[in-house]
Protein backbone atom coordinates (compact mmCIF):
# COMPACT_ATOMS: atom_id res chain seq x y z
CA UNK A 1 151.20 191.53 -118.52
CA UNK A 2 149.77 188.46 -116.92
CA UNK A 3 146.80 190.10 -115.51
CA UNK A 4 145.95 190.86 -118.79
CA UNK A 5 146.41 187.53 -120.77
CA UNK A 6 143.48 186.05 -119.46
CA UNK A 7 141.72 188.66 -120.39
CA UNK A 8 142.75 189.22 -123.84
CA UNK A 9 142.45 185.26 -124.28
CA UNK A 10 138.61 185.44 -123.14
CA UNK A 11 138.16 188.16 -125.59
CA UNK A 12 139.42 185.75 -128.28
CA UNK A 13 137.43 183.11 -127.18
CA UNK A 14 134.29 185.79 -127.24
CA UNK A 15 134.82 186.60 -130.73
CA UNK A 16 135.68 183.47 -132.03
CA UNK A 17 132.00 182.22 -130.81
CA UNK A 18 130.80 185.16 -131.93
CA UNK A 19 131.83 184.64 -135.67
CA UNK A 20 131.04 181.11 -135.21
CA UNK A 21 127.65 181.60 -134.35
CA UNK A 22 127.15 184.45 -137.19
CA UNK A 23 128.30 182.14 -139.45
CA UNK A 24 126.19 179.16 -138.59
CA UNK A 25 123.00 181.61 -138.73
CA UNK A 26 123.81 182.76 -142.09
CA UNK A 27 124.17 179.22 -143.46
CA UNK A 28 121.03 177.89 -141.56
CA UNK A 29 118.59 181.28 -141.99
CA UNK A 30 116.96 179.59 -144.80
CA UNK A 31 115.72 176.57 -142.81
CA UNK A 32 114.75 178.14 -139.56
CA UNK A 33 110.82 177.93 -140.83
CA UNK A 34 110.80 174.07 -141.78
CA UNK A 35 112.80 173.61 -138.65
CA UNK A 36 110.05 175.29 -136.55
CA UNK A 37 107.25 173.28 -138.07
CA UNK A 38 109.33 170.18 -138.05
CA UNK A 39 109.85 171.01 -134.17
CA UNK A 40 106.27 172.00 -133.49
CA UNK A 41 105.00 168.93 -135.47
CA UNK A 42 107.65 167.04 -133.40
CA UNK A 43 106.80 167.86 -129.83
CA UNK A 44 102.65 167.48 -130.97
CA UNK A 45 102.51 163.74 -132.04
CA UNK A 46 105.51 163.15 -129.63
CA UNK A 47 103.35 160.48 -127.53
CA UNK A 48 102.55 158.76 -130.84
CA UNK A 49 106.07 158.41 -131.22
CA UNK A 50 106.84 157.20 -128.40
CA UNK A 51 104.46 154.08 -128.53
CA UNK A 52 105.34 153.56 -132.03
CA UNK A 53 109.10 153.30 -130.32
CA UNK A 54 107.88 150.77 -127.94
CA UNK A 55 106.26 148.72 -130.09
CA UNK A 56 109.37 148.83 -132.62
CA UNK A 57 111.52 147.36 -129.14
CA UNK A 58 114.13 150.15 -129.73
CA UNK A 59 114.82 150.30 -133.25
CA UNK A 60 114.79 154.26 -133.46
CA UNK A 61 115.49 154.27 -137.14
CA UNK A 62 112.37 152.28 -138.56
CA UNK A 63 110.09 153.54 -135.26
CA UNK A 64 111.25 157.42 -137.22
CA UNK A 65 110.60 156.10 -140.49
CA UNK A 66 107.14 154.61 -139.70
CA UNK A 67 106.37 157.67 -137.56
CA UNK A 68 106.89 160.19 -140.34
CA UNK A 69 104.95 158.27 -142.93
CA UNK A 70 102.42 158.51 -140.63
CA UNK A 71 103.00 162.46 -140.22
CA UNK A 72 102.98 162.69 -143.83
CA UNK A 73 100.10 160.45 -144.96
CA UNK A 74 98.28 162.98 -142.22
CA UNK A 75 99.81 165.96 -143.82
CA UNK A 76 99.49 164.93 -147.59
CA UNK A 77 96.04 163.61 -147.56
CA UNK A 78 94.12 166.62 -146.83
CA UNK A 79 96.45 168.14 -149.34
CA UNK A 80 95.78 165.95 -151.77
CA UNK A 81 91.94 165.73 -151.29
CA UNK A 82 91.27 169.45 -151.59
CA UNK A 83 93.82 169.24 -154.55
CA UNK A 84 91.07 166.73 -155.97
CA UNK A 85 88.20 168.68 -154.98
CA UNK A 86 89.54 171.94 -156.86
CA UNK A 87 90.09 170.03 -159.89
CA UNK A 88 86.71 168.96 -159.73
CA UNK A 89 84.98 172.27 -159.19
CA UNK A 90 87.16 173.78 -161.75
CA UNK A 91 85.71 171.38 -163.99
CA UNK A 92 81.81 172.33 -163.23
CA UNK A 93 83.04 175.87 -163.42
CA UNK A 94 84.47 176.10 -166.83
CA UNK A 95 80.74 175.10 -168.32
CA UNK A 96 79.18 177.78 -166.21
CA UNK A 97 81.71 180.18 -166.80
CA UNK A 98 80.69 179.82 -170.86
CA UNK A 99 77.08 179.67 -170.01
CA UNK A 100 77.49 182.91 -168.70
CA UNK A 101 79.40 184.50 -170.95
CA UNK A 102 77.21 183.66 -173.74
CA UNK A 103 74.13 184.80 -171.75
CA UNK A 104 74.44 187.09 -168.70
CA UNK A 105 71.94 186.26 -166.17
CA UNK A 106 70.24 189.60 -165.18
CA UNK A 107 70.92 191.86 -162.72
CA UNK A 108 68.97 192.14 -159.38
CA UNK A 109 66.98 194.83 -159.08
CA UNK A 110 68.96 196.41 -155.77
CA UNK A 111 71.98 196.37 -157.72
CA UNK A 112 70.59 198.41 -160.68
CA UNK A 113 69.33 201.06 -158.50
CA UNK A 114 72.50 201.98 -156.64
CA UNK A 115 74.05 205.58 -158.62
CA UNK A 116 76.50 204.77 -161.52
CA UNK A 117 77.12 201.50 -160.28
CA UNK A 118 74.18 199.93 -161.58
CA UNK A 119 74.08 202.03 -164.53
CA UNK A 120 77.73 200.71 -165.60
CA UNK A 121 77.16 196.94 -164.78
CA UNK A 122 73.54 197.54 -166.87
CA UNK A 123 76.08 198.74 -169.87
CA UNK A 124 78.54 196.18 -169.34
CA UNK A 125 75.71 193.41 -170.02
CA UNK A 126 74.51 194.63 -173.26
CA UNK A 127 77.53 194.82 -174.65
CA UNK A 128 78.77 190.85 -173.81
CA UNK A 129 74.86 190.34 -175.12
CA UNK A 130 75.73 192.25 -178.03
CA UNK A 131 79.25 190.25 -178.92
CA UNK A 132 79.91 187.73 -176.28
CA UNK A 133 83.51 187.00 -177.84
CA UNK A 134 85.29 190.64 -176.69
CA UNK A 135 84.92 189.48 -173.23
CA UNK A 136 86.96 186.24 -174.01
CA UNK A 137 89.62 188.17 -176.29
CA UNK A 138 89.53 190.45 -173.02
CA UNK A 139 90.01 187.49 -170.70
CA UNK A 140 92.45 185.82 -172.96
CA UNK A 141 94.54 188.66 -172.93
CA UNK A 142 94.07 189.87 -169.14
CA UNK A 143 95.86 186.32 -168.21
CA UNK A 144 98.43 186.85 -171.10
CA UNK A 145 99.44 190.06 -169.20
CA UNK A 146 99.12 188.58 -165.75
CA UNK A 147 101.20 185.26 -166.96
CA UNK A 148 104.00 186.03 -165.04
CA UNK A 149 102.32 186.85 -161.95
CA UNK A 150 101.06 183.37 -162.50
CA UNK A 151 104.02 181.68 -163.00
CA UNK A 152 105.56 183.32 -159.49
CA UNK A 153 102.37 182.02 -157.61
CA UNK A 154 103.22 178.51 -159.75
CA UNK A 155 106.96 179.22 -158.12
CA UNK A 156 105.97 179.46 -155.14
CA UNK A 157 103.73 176.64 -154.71
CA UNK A 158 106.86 174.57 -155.55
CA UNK A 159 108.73 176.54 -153.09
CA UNK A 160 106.15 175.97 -150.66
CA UNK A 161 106.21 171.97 -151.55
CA UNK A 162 109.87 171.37 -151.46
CA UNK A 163 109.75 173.05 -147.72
CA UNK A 164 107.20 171.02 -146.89
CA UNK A 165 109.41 168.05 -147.42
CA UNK A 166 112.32 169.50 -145.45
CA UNK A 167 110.08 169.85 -142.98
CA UNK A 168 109.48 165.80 -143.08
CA UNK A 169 113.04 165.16 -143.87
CA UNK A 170 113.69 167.04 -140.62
CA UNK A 171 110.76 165.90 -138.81
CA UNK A 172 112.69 162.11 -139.32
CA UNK A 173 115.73 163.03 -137.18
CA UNK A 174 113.75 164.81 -134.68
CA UNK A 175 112.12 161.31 -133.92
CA UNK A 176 115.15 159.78 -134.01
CA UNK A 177 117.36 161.82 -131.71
CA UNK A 178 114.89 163.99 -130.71
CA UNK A 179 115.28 162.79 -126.83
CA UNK A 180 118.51 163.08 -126.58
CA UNK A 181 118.27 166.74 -128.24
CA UNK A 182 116.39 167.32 -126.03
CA UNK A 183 118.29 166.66 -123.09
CA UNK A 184 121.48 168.11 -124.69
CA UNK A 185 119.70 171.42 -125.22
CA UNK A 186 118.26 171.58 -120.97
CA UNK A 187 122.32 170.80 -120.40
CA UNK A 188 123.24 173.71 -122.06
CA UNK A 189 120.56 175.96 -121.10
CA UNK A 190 121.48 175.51 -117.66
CA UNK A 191 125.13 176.09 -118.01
CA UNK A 192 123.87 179.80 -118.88
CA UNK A 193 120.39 180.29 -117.04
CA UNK A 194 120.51 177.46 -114.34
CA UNK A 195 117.69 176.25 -112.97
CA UNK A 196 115.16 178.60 -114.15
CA UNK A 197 115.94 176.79 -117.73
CA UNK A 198 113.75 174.16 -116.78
CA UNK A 199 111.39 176.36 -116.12
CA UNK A 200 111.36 178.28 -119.30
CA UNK A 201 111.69 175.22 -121.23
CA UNK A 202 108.12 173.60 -119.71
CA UNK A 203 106.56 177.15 -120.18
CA UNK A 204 107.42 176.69 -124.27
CA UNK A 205 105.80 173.01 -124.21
CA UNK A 206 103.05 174.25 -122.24
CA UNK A 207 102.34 177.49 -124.47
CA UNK A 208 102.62 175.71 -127.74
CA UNK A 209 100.46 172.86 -126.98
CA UNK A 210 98.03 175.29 -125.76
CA UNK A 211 98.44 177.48 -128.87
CA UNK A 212 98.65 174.28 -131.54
CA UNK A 213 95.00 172.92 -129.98
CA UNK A 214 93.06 176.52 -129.69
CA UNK A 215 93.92 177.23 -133.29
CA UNK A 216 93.66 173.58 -135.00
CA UNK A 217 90.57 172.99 -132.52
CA UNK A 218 88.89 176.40 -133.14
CA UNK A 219 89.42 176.20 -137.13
CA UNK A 220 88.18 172.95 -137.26
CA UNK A 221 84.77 173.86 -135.85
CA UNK A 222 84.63 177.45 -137.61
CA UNK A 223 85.32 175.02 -140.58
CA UNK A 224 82.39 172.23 -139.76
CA UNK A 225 79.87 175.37 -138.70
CA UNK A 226 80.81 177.35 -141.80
CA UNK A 227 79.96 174.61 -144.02
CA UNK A 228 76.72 173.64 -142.59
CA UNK A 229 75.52 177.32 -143.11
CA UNK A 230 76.41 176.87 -147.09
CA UNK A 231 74.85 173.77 -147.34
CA UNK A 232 71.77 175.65 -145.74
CA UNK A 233 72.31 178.33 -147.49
CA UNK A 234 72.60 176.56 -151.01
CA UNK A 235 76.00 177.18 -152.21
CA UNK A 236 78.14 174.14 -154.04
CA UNK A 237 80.46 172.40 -152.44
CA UNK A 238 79.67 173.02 -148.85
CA UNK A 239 82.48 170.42 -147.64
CA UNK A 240 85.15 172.19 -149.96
CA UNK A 241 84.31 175.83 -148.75
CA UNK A 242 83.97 174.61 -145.52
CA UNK A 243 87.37 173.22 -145.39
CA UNK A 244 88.74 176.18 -146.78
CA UNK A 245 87.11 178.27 -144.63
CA UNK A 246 88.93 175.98 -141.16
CA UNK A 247 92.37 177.34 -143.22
CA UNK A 248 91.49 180.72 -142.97
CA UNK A 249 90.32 180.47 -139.37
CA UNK A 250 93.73 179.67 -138.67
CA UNK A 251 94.48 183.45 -139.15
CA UNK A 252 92.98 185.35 -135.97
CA UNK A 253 89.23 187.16 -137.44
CA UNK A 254 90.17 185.79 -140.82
CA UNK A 255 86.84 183.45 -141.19
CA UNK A 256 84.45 186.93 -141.98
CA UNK A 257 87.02 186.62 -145.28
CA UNK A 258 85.08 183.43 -146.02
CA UNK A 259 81.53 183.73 -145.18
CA UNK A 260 81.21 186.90 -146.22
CA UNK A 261 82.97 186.16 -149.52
CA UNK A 262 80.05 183.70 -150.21
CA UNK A 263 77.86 185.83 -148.92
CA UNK A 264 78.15 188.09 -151.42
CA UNK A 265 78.37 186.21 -154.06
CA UNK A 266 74.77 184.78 -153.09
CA UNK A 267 73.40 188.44 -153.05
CA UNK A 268 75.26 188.58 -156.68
CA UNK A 269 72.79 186.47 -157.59
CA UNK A 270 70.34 187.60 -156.40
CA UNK A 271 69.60 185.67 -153.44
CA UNK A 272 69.01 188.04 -150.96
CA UNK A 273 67.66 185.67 -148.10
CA UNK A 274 70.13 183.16 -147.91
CA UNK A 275 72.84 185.80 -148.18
CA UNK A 276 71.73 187.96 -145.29
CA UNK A 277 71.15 184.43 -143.26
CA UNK A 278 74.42 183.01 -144.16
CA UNK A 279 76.26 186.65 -142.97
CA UNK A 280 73.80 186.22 -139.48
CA UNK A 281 75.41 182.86 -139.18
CA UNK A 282 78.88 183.88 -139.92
CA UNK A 283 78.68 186.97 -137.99
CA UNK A 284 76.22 185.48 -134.86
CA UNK A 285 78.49 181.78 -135.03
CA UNK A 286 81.16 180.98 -136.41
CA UNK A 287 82.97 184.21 -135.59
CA UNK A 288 81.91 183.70 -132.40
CA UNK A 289 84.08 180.72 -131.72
CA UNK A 290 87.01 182.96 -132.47
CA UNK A 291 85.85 184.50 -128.72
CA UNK A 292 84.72 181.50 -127.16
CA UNK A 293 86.39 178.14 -128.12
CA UNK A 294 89.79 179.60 -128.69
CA UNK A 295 90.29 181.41 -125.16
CA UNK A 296 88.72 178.12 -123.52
CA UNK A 297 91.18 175.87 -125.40
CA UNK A 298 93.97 178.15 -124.79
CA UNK A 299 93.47 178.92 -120.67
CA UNK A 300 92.94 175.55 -120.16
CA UNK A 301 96.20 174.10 -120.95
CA UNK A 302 98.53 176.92 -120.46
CA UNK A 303 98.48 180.31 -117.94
CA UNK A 304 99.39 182.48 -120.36
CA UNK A 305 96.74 185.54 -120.63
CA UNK A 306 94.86 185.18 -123.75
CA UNK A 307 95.73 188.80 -124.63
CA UNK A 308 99.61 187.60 -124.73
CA UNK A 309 98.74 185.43 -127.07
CA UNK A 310 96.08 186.96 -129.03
CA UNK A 311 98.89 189.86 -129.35
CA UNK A 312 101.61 186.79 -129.83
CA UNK A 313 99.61 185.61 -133.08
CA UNK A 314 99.16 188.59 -134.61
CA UNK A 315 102.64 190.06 -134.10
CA UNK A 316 103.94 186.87 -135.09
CA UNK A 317 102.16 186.26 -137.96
CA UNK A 318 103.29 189.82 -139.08
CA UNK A 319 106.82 189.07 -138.10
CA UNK A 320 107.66 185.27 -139.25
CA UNK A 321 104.98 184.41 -141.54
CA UNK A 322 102.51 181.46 -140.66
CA UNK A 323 104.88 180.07 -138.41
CA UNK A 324 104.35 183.29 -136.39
CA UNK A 325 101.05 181.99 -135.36
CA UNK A 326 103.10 179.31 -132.67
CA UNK A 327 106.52 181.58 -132.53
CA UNK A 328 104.95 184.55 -131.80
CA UNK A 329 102.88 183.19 -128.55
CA UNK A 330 106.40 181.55 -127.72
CA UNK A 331 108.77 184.17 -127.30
CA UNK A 332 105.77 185.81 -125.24
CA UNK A 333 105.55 183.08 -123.21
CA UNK A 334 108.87 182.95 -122.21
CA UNK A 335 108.72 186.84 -121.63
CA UNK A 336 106.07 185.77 -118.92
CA UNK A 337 107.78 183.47 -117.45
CA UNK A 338 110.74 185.60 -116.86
CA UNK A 339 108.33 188.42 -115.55
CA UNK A 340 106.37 186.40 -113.47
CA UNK A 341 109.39 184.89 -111.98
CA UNK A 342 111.03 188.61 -110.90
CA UNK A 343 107.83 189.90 -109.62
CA UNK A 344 107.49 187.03 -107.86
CA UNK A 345 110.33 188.16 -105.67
CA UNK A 346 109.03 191.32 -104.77
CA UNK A 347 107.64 191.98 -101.23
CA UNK A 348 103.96 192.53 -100.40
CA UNK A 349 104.70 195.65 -98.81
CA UNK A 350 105.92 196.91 -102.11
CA UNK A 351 102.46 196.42 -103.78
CA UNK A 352 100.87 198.21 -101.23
CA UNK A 353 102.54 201.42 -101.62
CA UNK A 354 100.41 204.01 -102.63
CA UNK A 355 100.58 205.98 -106.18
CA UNK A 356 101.80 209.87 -105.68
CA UNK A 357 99.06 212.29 -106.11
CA UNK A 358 99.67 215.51 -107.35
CA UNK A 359 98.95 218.21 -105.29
């Protein structure tokens, strides 16, 4: 009997945790995304804090408080300037979108040869010539069916704002206490891993600052390239397509989405020069970066293979949503470190052993 009360008590124990811990995911599930961006944002501008501490002599509460405003002013601004910049361009569009309903501009003379295609599109012109107002009835009843699709998107842009301020409500206490989390969490850690949780621990810093700069770093100058081939290529609003082309650059191979999105819209038109210029750009430059910058940025800071992470991005992005673009890379790097250090401990001798032929 008493050799097994111990072990029937450390089953308890096991079970209790286990519950425990079910429990506490279930309740904290839906905040695991703002509490990854609110840690990666964290550990990024973690040596701003840190001065902003010193120069507040201690006072962790208002050095938090003046460190998130900062975060968010960062955040909010860009936000808020392409909000302004939409508005804008909506407002030039509206004009041209009634200039061209009431007269069609002609179609280019490639487009009317291709088979059926240009025969239909041909068609569809005379007839808004004919009675320019069935194309706005048909408008004004395409968004009346597609209303509620619009009022999801409208949803979830408020979904996506209130997470966004989690994410600086969190980001506050992270500042705060963040050091002594910190510390608390390599305690723990090493009650179940030892000292390899050190090690694990610095290959996380070390993969996400490498990830956070190749992608930021890499978008931001597939952003600044993109939109000096519109201005070239005379589109409107260079800057604005420009910036959003840097936010889809943040998806691996997602900038081709952009250019060549404007691209054909200039060959719409009719502008067959700058079109095939702008793709040579997108296709000869800017993508380029993807395979240049991005790898550079990447091996640089951290040791992870760039295929890890290339396969990290992707998988995570698939997996997580956009915070899968710094989770995914991650959990690989971790599974690295781990690998590297067991193969570590294998002898030389063993990697010389030749491969069995068959006979």
């Amino acid at each position: 009997m008493s050799a097994t009360t111990p072990l029937s008590r450390r089953l308890a124990l096991w079970l209790a945790l286990s519950g425990l811990a079910l429990l506490v995911f279930l309740v904290m599930r839906p905040f695991f995304a703002p509490l990854a961006w609110a840690g990666i944002l964290a550990y990024m501008s973690w040596p701003v804090a840190a001065r902003i501490r010193r120069a507040c002599r201690g006072r962790d509460t208002l050095a938090a408080g003046l460190t998130t405003l900062l975060a968010a002013l960062i955040l909010f601004g860009p936000l808020l300037w392409l909000v302004w910049l939409a508005q804008k361009e909506l407002g030039q569009i509206y004009p041209l979108l009634q200039e061209f309903i009431a007269e069609p501009p002609p179609l280019p003379h490639w487009l009317e040869k291709i088979p059926w295609l240009g025969a239909w599109m041909a068609q569809m012109r005379i007839e808004v010539l004919a009675d320019p107002q069935d194309l706005v009835v048909a408008l004004k009843d395409w968004l009346k069916d597609h209303s509620r699709q619009a009022a999801a998107l409208a949803g979830g842009a408020g979904k996506n704002l209130i997470k966004l301020l989690m994410v600086m409500l969190i980001l506050f206490f992270f500042y705060r206490d963040g050091a002594r989390i910190l510390r608390e969490l390599r305690h723990v850690l090493a009650q179940f891993l030892g000292p390899r949780a050190h090690g694990y621990l610095a290959s996380v810093g070390s993969t996400t600052r490498a990830v956070v700069y190749g992608i930021l770093l890499t978008a931001l100058v597939q952003g600044t390239l993109a939109g000096m081939g519109y201005g070239v290529a005379g589109l409107s609003s260079p800057v604005t397509l420009g910036a959003c082309t840097a936010i889809v650059a943040l998806i691996p191979f997602g900038t081709p989405l952009a250019w060549g999105g404007a691209g054909a819209w200039l060959l719409f038109q009719g502008q067959i020069g700058p079109a095939l210029g702008l793709w040579a750009w997108g296709a000869l430059v800017v993508s380029q970066m993807d395979n240049l910058l991005r790898p550079l940025f990447i091996s640089s800071i951290s040791p992870i293979p760039f295929l890890l992470v290339l396969f990290g991005v992707l998988g995570g992005l698939l997996a997580f949503g956009l915070v899968g673009l710094f989770a995914g890379p991650i959990v690989l790097a971790v599974a690295w470190a781990v690998w590297r250090e067991w193969a570590a401990n294998l002898d030389e001798s063993d990697g010389e052993e030749e491969i069995p032929r068959s006979e």
